[in-house]
Protein backbone atom coordinates (compact mmCIF):
# COMPACT_ATOMS: atom_id res chain seq x y z
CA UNK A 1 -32.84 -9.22 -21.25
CA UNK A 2 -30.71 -6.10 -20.41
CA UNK A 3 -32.61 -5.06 -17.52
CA UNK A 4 -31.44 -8.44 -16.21
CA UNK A 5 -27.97 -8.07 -16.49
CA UNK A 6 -28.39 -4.27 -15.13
CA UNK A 7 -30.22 -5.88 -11.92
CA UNK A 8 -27.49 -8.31 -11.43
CA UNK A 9 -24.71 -5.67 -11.42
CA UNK A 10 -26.42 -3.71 -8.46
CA UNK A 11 -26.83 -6.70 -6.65
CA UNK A 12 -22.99 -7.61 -7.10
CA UNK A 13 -22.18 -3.87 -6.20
CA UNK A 14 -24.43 -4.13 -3.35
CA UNK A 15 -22.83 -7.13 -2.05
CA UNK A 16 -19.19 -6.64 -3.32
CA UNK A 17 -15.99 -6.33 -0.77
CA UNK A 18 -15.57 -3.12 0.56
CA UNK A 19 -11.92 -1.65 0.38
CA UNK A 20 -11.62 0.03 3.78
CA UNK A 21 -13.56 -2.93 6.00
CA UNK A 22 -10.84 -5.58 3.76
CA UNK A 23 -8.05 -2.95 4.96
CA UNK A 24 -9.01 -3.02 8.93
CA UNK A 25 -9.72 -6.66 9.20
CA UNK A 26 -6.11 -7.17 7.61
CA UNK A 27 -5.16 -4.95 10.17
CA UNK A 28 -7.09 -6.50 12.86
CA UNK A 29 -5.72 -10.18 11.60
CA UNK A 30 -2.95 -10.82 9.03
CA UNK A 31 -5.29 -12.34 5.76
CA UNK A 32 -8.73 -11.50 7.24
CA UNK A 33 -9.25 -8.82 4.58
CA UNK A 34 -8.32 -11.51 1.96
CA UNK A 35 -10.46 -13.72 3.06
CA UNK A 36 -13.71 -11.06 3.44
CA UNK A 37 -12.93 -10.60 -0.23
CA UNK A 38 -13.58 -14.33 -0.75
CA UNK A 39 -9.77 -14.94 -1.35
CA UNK A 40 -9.49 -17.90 1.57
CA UNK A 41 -5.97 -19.47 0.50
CA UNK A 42 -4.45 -15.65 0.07
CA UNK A 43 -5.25 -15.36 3.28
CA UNK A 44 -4.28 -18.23 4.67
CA UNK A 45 -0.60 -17.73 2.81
CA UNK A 46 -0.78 -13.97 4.21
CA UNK A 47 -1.49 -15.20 7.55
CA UNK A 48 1.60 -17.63 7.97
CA UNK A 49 3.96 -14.98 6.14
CA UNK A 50 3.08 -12.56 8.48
CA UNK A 51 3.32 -15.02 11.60
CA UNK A 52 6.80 -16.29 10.19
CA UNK A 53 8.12 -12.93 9.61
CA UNK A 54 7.14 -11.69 13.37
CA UNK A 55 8.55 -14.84 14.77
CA UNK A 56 11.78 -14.12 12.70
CA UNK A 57 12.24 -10.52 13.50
CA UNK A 58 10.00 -8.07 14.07
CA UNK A 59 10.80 -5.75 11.25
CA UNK A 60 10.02 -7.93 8.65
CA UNK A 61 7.04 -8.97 10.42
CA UNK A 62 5.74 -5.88 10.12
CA UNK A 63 6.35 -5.13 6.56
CA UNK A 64 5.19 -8.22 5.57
CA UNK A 65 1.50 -7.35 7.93
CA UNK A 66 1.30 -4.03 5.84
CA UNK A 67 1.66 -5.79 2.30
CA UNK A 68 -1.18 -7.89 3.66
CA UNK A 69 -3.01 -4.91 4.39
CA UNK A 70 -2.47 -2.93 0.89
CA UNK A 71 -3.19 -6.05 -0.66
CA UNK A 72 -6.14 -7.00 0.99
CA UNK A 73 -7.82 -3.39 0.66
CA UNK A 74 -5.86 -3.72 -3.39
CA UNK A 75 -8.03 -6.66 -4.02
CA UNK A 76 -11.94 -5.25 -2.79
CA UNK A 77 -10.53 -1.78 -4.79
CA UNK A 78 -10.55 -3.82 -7.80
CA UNK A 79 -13.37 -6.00 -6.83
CA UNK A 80 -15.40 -2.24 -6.72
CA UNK A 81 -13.73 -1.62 -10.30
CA UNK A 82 -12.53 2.14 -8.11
CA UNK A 83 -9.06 1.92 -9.73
């Protein structure tokens, strides 16, 4: 019965979120890396924040695109367990 459980784990590992690909798709798209982590709504709310803030003023558009990001590459971190 263990060996199951061990065989599981690698396959989660193996098919888990990866922190740096989350990071550049956020990059790439405001709440794509939330959504490669399987987060949809995050990303969704991260992708209208960031459009609102850039239609506001550009400054807190852009602070509000690099939370996405550090949360987005946050999220597959923990996902890995690398924290």
């Amino acid at each position: 019965m263990r060996g199951d459980y061990d065989d599981e784990c690698e396959h989660c590992a193996a098919h888990s979120p990866h922190p740096g690909w989350a990071a550049v798709l956020s990059v790439l798209v405001p709440g794509l890396g939330q959504v490669y982590n399987g987060r949809i709504l995050a990303g969704a709310a991260w992708f209208l924040a960031t459009a609102f803030g850039y239609w506001a003023v550009l400054v807190p558009g852009i602070l509000i695109h690099a939370a996405a990001v550090y949360c987005a590459y946050a999220g597959a971190r923990d996902w890995h367990g690398y924290a």
